[in-house]
Protein backbone atom coordinates (compact mmCIF):
# COMPACT_ATOMS: atom_id res chain seq x y z
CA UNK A 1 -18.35 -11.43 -51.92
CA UNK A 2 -14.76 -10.89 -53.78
CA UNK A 3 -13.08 -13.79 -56.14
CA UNK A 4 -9.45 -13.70 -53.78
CA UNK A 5 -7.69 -14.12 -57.40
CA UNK A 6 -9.21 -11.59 -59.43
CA UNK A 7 -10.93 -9.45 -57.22
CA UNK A 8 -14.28 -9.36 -58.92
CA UNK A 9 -17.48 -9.39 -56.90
CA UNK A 10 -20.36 -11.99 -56.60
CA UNK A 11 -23.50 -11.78 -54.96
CA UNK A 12 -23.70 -15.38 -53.74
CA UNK A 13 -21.35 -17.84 -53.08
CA UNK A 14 -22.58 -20.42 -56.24
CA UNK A 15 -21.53 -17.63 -58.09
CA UNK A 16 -18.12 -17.10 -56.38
CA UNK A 17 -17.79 -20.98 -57.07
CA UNK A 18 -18.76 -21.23 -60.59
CA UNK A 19 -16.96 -17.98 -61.36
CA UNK A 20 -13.45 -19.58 -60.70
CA UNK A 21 -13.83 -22.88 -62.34
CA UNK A 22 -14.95 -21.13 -65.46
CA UNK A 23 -13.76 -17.89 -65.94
CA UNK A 24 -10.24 -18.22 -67.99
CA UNK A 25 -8.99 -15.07 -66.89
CA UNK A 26 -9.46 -15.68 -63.42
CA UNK A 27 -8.01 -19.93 -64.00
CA UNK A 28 -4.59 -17.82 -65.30
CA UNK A 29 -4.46 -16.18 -62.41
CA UNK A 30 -4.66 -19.48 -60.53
CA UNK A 31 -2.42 -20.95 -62.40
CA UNK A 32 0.39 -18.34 -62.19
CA UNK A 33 0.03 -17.92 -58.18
CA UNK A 34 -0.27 -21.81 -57.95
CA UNK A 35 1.87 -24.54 -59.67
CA UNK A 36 0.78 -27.58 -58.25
CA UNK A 37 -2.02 -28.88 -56.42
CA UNK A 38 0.06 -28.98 -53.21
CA UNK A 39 0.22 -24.92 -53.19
CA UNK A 40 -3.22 -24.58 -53.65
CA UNK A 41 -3.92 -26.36 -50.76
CA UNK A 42 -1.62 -24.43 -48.59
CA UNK A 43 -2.49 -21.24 -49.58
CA UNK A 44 -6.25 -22.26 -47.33
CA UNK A 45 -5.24 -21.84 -43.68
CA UNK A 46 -7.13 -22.21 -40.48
CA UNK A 47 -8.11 -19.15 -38.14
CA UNK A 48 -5.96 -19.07 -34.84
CA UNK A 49 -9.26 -17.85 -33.28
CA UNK A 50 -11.90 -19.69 -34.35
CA UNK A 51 -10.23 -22.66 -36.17
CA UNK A 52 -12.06 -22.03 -39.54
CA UNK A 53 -10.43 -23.06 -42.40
CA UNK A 54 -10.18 -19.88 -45.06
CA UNK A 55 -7.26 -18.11 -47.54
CA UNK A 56 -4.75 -15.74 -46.82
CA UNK A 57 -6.88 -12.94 -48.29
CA UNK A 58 -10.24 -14.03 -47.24
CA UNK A 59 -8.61 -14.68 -43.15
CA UNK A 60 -7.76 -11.06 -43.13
CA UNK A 61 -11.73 -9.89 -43.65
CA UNK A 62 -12.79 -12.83 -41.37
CA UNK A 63 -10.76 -11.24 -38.65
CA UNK A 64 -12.47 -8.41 -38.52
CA UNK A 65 -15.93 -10.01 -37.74
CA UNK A 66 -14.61 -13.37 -36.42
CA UNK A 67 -16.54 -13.65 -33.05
CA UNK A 68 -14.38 -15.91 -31.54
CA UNK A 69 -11.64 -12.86 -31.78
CA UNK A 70 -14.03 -10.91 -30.41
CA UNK A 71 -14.64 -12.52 -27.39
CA UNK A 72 -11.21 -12.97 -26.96
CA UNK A 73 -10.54 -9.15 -27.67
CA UNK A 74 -13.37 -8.13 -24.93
CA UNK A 75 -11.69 -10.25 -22.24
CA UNK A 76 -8.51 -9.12 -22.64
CA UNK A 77 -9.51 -5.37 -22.59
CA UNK A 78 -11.13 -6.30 -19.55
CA UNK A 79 -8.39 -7.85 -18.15
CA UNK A 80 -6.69 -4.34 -18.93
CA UNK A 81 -9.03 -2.16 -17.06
CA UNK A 82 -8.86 -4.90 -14.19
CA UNK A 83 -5.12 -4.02 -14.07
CA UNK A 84 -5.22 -0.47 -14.64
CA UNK A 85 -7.60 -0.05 -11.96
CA UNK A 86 -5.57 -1.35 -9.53
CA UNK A 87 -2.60 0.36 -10.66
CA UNK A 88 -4.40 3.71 -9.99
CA UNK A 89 -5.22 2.40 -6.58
CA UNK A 90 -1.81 1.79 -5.70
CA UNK A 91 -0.60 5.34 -7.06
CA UNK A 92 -3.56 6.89 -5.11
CA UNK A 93 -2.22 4.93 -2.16
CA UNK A 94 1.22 6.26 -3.03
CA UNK A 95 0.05 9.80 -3.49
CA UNK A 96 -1.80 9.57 0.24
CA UNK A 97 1.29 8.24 1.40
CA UNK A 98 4.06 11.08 -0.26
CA UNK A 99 1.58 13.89 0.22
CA UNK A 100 1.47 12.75 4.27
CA UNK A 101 5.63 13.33 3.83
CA UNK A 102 5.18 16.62 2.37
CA UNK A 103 2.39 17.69 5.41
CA UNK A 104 5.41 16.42 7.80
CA UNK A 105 8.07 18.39 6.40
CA UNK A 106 6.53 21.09 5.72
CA UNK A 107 5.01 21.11 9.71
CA UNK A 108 9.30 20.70 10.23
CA UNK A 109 10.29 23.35 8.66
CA UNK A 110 7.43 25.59 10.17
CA UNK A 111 9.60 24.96 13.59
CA UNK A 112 11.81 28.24 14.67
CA UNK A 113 15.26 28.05 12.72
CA UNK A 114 18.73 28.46 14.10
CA UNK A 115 21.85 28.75 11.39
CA UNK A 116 19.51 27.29 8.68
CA UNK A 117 18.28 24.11 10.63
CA UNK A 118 15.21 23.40 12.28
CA UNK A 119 15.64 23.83 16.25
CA UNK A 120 14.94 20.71 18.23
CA UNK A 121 15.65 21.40 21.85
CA UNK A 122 14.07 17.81 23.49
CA UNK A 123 15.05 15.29 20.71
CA UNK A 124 14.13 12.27 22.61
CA UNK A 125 16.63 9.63 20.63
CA UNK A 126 19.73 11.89 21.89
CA UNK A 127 18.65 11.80 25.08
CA UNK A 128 17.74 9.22 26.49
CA UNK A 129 18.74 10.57 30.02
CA UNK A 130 15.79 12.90 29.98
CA UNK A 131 12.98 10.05 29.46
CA UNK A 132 15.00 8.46 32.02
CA UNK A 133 14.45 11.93 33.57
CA UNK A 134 10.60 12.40 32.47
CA UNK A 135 9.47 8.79 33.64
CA UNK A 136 10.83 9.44 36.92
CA UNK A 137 9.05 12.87 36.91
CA UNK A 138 6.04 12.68 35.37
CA UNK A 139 4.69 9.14 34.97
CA UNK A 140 2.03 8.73 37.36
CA UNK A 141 -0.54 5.98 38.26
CA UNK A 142 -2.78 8.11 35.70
CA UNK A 143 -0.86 7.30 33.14
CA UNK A 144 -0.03 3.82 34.22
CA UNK A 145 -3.60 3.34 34.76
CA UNK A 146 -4.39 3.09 31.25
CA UNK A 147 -1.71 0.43 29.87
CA UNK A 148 0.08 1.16 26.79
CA UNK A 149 -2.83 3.66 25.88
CA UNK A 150 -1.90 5.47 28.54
CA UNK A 151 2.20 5.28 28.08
CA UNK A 152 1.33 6.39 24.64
CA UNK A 153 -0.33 9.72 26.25
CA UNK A 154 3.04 9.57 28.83
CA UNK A 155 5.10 9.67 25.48
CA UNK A 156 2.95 12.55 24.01
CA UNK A 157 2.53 14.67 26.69
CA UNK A 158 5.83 14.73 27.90
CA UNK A 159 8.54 13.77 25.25
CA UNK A 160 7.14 14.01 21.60
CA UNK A 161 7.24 18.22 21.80
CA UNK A 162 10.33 20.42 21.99
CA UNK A 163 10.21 23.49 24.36
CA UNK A 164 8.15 25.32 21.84
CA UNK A 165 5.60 22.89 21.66
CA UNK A 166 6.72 21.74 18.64
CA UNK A 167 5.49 17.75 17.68
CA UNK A 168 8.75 16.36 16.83
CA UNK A 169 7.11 12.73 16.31
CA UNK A 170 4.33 12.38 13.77
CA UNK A 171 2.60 9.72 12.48
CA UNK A 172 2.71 10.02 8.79
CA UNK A 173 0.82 6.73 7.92
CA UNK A 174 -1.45 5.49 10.25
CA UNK A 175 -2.72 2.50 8.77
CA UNK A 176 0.96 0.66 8.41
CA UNK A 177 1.63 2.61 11.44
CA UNK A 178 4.35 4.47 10.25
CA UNK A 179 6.52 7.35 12.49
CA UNK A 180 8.70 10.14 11.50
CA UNK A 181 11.11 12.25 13.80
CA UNK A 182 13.56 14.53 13.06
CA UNK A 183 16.68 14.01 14.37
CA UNK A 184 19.18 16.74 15.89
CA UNK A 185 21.19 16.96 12.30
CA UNK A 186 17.72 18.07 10.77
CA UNK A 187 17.62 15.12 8.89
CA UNK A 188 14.05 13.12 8.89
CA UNK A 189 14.28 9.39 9.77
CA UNK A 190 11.54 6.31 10.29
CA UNK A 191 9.92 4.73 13.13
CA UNK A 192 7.84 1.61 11.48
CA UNK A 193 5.79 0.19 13.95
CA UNK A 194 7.10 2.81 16.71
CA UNK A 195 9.58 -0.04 17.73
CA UNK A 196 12.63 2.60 18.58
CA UNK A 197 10.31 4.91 20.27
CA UNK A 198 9.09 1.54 22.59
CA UNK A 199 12.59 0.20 22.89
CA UNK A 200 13.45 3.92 24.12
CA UNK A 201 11.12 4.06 27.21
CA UNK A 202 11.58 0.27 27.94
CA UNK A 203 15.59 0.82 28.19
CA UNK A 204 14.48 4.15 30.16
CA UNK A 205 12.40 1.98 32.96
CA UNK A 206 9.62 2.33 32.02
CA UNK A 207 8.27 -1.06 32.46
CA UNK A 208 9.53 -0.91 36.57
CA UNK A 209 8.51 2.00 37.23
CA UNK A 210 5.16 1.40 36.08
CA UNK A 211 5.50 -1.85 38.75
CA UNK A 212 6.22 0.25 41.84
CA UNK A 213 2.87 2.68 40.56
CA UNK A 214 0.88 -0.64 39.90
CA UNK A 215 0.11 -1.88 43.39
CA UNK A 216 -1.09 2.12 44.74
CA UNK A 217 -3.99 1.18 42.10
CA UNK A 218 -5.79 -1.74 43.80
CA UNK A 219 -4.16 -1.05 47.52
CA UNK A 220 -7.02 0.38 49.30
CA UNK A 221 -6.08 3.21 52.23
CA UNK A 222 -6.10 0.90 54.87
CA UNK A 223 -3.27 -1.07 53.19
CA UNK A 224 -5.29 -4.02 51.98
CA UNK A 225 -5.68 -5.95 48.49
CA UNK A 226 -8.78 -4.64 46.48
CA UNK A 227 -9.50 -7.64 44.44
CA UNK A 228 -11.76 -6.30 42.20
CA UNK A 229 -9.46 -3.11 41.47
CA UNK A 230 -6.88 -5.69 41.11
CA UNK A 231 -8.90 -7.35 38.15
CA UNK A 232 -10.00 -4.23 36.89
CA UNK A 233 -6.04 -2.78 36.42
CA UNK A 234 -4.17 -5.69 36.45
CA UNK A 235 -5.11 -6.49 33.06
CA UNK A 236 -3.47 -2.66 32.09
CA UNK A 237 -0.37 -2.41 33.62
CA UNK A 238 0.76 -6.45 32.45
CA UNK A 239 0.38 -4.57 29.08
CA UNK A 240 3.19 -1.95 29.80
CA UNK A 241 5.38 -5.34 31.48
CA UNK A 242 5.10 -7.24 27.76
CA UNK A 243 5.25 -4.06 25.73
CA UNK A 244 8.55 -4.76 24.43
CA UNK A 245 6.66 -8.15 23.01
CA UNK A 246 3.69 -6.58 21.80
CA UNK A 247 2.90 -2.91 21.75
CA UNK A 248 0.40 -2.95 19.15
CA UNK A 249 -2.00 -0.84 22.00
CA UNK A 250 0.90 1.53 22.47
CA UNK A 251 0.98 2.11 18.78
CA UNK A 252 -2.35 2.24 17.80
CA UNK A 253 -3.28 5.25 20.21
CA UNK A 254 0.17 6.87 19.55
CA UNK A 255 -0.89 6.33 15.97
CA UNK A 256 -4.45 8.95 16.74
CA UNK A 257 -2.47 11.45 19.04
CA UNK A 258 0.20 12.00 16.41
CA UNK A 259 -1.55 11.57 13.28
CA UNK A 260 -1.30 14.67 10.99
């Protein structure tokens, strides 16, 4: 162990002890870096750690194998890792999620071009006269059959392509449910939740025409109520009646049809 004042080494502290109250050389030194009994005093100071009382000179080699610091070090560092971890969960979360826009635009501009935009002959949100046009057409007690599963395969089959077969809706998130379109500017736009696509077909009928298919489902040929095709549909097409409230069903299988 080193004298703090003189520097010289000792190999036990009785040593260390006896060495400064009797060694003149090293008493000089004491007296020229303290004056007075106060300063000598305050040059001992306790360790912020650990709360052992040492000098300036002697604190900075405690610190090094203090094991209170040490502890204290170990759970920071861990604390670190905690929050780095989770930071590279978010960016691979991020990465999933940009890399999903990238598959989307690049299916886009795959699409046949006309004067440097991307051709989209059927875009559904300019015209809302042809779902009008495709629910009176197409949607059949198939279809309504199946609830908002089954509007969700009306939707796909019939409105969610151009007239090259193009998918002009795509899920690009399917966990937070998350929809893309582009529009007829070219320009790519957001469907969270698929609520424009839902308030689309509601405004379109969808929800009465669906009521005038309903009763052809549990109406046996003879004209008569078939209660237990009655409870076996009913359930269905109230789904496509409150769809506007809920269409978490609708969603969720629009979600796996349109999925990239």
């Amino acid at each position: 162990m080193e004298c703090e004042f003189c520097n010289k080494s000792f190999s036990t502290t009785g040593n260390l002890r006896y060495h400064k109250k009797t060694s003149k050389k090293c008493q000089e030194i004491q007296n020229r870096n303290h004056h007075n009994k106060d300063e000598i005093e305050s040059s001992f100071v306790n360790c912020e750690f650990c709360n052992k009382i040492f000098t300036l000179q002697i604190l900075k080699n405690h610190h090094k194998n203090c094991k209170k610091k040490t502890e204290i070090d170990i759970q920071n560092f861990t604390e670190e890792i905690k929050h780095l971890r989770m930071r590279i969960l978010e960016l691979e979360a991020e990465n999933k999620i940009y890399s999903k826009d990238h598959d989307f635009i690049k299916t886009m501009a795959a699409q046949p071009k006309t004067n440097n935009k991307i051709k989209i002959n059927n875009n559904f949100f300019d015209n809302p006269e042809r779902i009008k046009q495709m629910i009176g057409e197409k949607l059949n007690k198939d279809y309504v059959s199946d609830g908002q599963k089954g509007v969700a395969q009306f939707a796909y089959d019939t409105l969610l392509k151009d007239d090259d077969g193009n998918m002009n809706y795509i899920c690009s998130d399917p966990s937070r449910h998350i929809f893309k379109f582009q529009n007829s500017e070219g320009n790519i736009e957001k469907d969270i939740k698929a609520v424009k696509l839902t308030n689309m077909l509601i405004d379109a009928g969808i929800a009465s025409k669906s009521g005038s298919i309903a009763p052809s489902l549990w109406t046996d040929e003879d004209g008569s109520l078939n209660v237990n095709k009655f409870q076996a549909y009913g359930p269905y097409t109230s789904q496509i009646s409150t769809m506007q409230l809920d269409n978490s069903v609708f969603r969720n299988e629009l979600a796996c049809l349109t999925s990239l």
